[in-house]
Protein backbone atom coordinates (compact mmCIF):
# COMPACT_ATOMS: atom_id res chain seq x y z
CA UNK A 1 0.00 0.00 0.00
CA UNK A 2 2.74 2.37 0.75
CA UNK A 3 4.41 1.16 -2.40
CA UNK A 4 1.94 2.49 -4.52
CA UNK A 5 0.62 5.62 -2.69
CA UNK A 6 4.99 6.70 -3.01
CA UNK A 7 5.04 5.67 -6.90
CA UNK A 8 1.36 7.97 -7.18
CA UNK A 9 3.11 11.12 -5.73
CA UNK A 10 6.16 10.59 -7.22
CA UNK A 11 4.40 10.38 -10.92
CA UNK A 12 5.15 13.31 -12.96
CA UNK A 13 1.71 14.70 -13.40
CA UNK A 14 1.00 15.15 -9.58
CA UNK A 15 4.52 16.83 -9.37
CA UNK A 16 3.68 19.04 -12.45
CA UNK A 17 0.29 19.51 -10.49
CA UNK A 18 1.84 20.94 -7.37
CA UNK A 19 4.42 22.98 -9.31
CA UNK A 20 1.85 24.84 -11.42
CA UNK A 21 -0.19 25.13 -8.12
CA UNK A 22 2.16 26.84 -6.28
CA UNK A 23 3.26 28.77 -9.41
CA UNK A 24 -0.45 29.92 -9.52
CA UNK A 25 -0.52 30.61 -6.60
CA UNK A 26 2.52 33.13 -6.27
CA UNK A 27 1.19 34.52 -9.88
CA UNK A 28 -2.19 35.47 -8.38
CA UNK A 29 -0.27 37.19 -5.79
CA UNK A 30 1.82 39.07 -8.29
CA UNK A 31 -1.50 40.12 -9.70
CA UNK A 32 -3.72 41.18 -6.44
CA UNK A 33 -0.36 42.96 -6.03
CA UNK A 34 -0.95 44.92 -9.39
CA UNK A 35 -5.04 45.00 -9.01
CA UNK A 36 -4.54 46.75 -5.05
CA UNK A 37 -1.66 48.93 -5.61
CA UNK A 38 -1.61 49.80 -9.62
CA UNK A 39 -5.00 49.55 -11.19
CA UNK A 40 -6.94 50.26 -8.20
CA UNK A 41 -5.14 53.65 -8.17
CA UNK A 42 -5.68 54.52 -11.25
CA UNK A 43 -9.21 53.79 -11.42
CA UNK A 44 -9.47 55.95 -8.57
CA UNK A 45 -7.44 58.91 -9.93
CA UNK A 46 -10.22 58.92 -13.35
CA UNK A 47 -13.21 58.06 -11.25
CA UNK A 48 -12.75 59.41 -7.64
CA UNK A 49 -13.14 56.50 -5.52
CA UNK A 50 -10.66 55.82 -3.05
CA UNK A 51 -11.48 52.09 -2.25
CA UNK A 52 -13.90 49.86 -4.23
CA UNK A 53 -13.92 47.10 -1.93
CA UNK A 54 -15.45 49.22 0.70
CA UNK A 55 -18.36 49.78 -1.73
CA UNK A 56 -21.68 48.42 -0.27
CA UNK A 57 -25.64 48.37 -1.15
CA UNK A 58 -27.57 48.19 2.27
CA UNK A 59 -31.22 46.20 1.73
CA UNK A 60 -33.31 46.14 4.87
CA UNK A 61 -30.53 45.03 7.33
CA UNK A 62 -28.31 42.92 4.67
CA UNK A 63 -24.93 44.62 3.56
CA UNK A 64 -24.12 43.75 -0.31
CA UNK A 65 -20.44 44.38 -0.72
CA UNK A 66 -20.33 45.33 -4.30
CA UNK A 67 -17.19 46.88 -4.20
CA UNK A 68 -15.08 43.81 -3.36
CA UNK A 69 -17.51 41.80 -6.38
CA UNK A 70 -15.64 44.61 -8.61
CA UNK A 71 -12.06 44.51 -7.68
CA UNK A 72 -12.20 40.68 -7.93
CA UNK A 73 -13.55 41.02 -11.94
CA UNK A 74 -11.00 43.22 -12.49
CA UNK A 75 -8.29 40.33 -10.61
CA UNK A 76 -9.95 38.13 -12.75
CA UNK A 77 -9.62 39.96 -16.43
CA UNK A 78 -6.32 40.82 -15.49
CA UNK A 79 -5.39 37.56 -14.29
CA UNK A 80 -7.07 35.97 -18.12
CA UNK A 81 -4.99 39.17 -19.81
CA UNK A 82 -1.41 38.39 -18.37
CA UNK A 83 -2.20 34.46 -18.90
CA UNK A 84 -3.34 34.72 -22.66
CA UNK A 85 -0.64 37.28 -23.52
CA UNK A 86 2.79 35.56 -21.75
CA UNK A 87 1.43 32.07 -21.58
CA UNK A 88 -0.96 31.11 -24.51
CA UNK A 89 0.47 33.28 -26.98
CA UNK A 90 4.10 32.42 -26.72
CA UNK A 91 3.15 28.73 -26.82
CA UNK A 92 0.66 28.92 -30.25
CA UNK A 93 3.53 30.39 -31.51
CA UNK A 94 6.44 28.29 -30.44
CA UNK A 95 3.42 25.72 -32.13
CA UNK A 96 3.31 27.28 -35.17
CA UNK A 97 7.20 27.57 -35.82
CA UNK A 98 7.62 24.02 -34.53
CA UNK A 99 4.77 23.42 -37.25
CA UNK A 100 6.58 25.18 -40.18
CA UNK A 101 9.97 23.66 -39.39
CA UNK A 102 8.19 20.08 -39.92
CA UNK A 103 6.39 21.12 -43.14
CA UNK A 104 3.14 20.55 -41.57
CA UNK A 105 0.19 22.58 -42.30
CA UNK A 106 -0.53 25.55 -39.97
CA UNK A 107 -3.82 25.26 -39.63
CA UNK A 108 -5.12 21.24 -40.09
CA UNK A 109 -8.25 20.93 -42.97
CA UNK A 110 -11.40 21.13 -41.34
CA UNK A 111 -13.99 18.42 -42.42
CA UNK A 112 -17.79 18.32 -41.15
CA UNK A 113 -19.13 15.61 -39.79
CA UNK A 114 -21.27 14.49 -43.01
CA UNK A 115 -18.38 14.34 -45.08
CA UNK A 116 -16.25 12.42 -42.44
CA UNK A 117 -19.31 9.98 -42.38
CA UNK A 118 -19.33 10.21 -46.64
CA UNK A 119 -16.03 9.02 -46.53
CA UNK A 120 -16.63 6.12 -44.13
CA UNK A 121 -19.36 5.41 -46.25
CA UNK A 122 -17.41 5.22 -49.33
CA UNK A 123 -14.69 3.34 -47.72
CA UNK A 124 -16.88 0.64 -46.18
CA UNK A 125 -18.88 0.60 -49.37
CA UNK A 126 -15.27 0.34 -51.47
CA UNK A 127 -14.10 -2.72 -49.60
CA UNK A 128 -17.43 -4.75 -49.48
CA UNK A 129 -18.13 -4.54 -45.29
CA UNK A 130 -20.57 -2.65 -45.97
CA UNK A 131 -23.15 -4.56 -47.76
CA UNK A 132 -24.43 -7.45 -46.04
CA UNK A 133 -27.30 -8.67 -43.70
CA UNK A 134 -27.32 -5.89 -41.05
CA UNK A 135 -25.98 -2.92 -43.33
CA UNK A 136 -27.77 -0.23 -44.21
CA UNK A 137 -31.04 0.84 -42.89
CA UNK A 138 -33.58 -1.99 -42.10
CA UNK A 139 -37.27 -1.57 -44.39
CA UNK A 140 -40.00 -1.25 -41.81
CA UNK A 141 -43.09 0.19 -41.67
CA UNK A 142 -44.06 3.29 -42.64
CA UNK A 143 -45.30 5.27 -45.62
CA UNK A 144 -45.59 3.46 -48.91
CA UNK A 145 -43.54 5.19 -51.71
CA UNK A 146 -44.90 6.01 -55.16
């Protein structure tokens, strides 16, 4: 039992997992970092506010803290921004070069579904399986054709 609960954490995804966890996790502090002392200021120099996460809607005796629902979109977009731009972009492109250098095409063909299913068709129809008993839809009842 030990055996295999020491070969589980010792597989590379679960040590991949805990890197990019932590890594996450020091990223999302780089970026409240940016939303609280940046952003936030800046925002408040056009608009006027000093804090948004102090911004509240009282109903009857419930406090709705608005305010801290904003800063945490903006954590959010940033967060998707910084990801896309020095993550995801880098890496289609590192794709696309590692692409070209193999002479594969950029961007595969695209095929719908019928014409996937044509070709199956064709293919199954081109080698004989399929004709046969249990090929092909079954007559049953229905509407008599002219």
């Amino acid at each position: 039992m030990i055996k295999g609960f020491r070969e589980f954490i010792l597989r590379g995804n679960v040590v991949e997992l805990a890197v990019a966890v932590v890594m996450g996790t020091a990223f999302g502090a780089i970026v409240n970092a940016l939303v609280a002392d940046i952003i936030m200021p800046l925002i408040t120099a056009i608009f006027g506010k000093p804090d948004y996460t102090k911004l509240t809607w009282t109903v009857h005796s419930s406090v709705i803290k608005y305010g801290s629902f904003i800063t945490a979109i903006i954590q959010f977009l940033l967060i998707a921004l910084a990801v896309y731009f020095f993550i995801v972009m880098p890496l289609n492109y590192l794709e696309k070069m590692r692409k070209r250098r193999q002479g594969l095409p950029e961007v595969p063909p695209t095929e719908t579904e019928l014409e996937v299913l044509m070709q199956i068709r064709d293919s199954l129809a081109a080698t004989g399986n399929g004709s046969g008993p249990g090929s092909g839809p079954r007559p049953g009842p229905g509407p008599e054709r002219f």
